[in-house]
C-alpha atoms as a PDB file:
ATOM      1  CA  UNK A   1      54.886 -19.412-133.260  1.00  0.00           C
ATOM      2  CA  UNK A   2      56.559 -20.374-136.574  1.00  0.00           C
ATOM      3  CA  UNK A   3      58.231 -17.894-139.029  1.00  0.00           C
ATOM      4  CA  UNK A   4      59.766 -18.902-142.356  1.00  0.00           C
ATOM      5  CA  UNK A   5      61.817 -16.743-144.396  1.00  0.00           C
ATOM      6  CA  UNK A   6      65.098 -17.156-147.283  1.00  0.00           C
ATOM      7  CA  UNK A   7      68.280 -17.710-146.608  1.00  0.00           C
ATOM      8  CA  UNK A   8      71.441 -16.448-148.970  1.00  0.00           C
ATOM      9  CA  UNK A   9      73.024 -20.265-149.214  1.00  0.00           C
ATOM     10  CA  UNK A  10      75.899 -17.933-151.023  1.00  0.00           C
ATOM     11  CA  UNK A  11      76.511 -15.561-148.161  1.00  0.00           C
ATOM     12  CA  UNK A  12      76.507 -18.638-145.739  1.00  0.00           C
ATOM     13  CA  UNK A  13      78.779 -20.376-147.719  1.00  0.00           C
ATOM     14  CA  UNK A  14      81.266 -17.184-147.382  1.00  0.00           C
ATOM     15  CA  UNK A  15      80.688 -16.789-144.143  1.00  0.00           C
ATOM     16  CA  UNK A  16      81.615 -20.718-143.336  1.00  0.00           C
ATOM     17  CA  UNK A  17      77.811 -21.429-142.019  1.00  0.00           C
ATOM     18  CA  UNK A  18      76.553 -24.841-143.033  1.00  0.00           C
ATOM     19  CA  UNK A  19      72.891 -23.932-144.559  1.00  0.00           C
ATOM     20  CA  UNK A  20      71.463 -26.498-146.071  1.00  0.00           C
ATOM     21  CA  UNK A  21      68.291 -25.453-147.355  1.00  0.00           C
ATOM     22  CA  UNK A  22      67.720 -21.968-149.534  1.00  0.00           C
ATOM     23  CA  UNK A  23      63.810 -21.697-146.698  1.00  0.00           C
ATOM     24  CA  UNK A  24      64.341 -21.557-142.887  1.00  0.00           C
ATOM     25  CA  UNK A  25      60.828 -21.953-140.137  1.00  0.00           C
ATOM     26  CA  UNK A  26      62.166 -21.048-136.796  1.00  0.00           C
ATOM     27  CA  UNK A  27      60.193 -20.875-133.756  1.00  0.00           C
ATOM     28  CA  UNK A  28      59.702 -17.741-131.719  1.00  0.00           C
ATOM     29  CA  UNK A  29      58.004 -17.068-128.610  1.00  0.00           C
ATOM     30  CA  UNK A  30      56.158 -13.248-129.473  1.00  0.00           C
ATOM     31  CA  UNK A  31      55.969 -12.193-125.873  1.00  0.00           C
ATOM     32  CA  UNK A  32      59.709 -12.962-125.352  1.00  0.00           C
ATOM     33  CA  UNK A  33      60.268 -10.879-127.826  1.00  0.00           C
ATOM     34  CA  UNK A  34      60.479  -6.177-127.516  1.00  0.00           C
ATOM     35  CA  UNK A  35      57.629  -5.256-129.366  1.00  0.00           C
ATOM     36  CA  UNK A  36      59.516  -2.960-132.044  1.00  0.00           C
ATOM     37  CA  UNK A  37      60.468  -6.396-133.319  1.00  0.00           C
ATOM     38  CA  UNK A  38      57.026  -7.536-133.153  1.00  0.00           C
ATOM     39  CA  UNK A  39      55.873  -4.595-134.602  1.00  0.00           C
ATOM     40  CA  UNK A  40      58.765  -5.541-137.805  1.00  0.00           C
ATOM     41  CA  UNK A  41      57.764  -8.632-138.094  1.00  0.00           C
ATOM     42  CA  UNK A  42      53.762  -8.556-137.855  1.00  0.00           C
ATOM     43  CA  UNK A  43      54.316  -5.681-140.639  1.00  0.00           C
ATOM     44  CA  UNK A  44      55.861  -8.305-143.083  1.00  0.00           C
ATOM     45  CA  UNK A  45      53.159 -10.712-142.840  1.00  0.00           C
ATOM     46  CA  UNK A  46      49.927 -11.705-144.475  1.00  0.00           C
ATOM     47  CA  UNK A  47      46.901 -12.992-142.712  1.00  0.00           C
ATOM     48  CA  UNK A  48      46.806 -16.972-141.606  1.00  0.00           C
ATOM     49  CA  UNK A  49      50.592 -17.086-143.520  1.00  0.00           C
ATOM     50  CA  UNK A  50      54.036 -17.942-141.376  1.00  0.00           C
ATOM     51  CA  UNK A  51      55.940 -16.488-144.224  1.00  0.00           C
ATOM     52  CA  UNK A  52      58.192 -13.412-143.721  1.00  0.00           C
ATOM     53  CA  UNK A  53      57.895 -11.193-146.625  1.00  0.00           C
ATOM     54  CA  UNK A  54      59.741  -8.537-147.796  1.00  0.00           C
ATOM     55  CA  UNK A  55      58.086  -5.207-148.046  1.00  0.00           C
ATOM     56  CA  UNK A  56      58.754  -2.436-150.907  1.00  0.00           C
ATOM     57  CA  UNK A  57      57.734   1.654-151.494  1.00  0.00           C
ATOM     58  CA  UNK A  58      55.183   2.601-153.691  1.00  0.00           C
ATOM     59  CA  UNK A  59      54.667   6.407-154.198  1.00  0.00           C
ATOM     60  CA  UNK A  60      51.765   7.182-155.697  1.00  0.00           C
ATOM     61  CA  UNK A  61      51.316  10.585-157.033  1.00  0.00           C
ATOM     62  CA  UNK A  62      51.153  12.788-153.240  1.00  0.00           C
ATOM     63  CA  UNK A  63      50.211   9.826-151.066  1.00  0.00           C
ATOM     64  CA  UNK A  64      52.242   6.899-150.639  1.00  0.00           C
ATOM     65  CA  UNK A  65      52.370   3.560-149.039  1.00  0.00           C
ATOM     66  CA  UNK A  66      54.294   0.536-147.770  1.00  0.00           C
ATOM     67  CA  UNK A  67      53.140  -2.766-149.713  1.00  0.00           C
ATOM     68  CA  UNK A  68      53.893  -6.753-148.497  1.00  0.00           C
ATOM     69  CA  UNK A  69      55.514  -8.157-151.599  1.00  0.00           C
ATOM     70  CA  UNK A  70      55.585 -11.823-152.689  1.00  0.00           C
ATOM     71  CA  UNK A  71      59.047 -12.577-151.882  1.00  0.00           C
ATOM     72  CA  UNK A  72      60.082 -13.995-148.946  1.00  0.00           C
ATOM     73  CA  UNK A  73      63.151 -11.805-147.091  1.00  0.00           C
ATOM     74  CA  UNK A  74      65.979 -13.181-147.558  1.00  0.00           C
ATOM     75  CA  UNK A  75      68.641 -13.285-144.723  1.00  0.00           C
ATOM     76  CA  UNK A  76      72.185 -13.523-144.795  1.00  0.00           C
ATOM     77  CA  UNK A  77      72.473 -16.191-142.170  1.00  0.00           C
ATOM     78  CA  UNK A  78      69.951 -19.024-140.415  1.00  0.00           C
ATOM     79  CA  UNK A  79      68.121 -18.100-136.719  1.00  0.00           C
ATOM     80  CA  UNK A  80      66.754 -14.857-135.942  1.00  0.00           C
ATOM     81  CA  UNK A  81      69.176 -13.439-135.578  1.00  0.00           C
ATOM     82  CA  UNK A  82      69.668 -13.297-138.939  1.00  0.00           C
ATOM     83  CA  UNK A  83      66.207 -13.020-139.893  1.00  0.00           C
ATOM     84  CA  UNK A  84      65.373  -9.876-137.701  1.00  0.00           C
ATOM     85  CA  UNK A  85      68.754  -8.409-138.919  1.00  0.00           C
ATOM     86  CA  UNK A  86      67.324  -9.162-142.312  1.00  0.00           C
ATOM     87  CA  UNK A  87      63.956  -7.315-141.677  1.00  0.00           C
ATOM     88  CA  UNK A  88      65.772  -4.360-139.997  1.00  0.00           C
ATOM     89  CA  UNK A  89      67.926  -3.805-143.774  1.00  0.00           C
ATOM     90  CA  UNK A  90      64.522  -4.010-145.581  1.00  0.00           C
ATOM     91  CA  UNK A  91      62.928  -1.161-143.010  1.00  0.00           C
ATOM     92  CA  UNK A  92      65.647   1.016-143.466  1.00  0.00           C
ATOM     93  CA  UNK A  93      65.168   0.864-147.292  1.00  0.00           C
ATOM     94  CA  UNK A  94      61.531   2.092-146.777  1.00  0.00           C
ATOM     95  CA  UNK A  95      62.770   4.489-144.509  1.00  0.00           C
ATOM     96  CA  UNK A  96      65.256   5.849-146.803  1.00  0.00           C
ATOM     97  CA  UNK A  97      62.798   5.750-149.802  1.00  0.00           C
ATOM     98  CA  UNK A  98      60.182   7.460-147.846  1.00  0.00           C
ATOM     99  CA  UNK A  99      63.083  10.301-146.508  1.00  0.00           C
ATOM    100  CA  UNK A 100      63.739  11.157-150.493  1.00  0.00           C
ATOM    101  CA  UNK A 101      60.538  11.310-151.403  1.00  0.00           C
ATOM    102  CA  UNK A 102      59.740  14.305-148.408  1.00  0.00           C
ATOM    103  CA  UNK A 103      62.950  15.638-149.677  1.00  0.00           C
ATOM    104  CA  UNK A 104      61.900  15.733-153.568  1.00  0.00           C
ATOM    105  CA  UNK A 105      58.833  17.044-152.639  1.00  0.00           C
ATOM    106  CA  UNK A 106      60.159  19.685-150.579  1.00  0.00           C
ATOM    107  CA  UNK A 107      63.042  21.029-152.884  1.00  0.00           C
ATOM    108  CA  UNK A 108      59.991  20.939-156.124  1.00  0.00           C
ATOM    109  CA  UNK A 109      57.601  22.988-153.845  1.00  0.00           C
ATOM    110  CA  UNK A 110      60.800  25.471-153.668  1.00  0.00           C
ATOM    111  CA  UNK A 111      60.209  26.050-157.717  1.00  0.00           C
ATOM    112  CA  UNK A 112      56.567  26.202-157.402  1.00  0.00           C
END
């Protein structure tokens, strides 16, 4: 299976890693791979589309979501290992996002 994603040319550049191209398709076997991964991954993608997106936080009024953007992620170096390293950043900004909202709504239902 094929996955294409961004690479930082800049960061490569500091980092002494010859990039030459700003896209990157690797190929990945899925079943090689531990299913949280998978799970990262498959969560960052449309329908029929190789492309690894990046994913942002939407809250809307009491319910929120998670919402596939149109920007590829971006990694800081080529291969997977960059690109799931990449992905893993991008989760814990959701995470994080979704950890102050509980706690805003928490410390406002204290005033309520």
């Amino acid at each position: 299976m094929k996955l294409r994603f961004a690479v930082n040319q800049g960061e490569c550049l500091r980092r002494g890693i010859e990039c030459e191209s700003s896209t990157e398709t690797i190929e990945v076997v899925p079943a090689k791979l531990p299913q949280e991964e998978r799970d990262l991954l498959a969560d960052r993608m449309k329908p029929g589309d190789i492309q690894v997106y990046r994913r942002d936080w939407k809250p809307v009024s009491t319910a929120s979501m998670s919402c596939i953007t149109s920007e590829l992620i971006c990694a800081d170096t080529p291969g997977y290992a960059g690109l799931i390293e990449a992905v893993r950043k991008d989760q814990k900004k959701i995470d994080d996002a979704i950890e102050r909202q509980k706690s805003n709504a928490e410390n406002f239902s204290r005033f309520v």
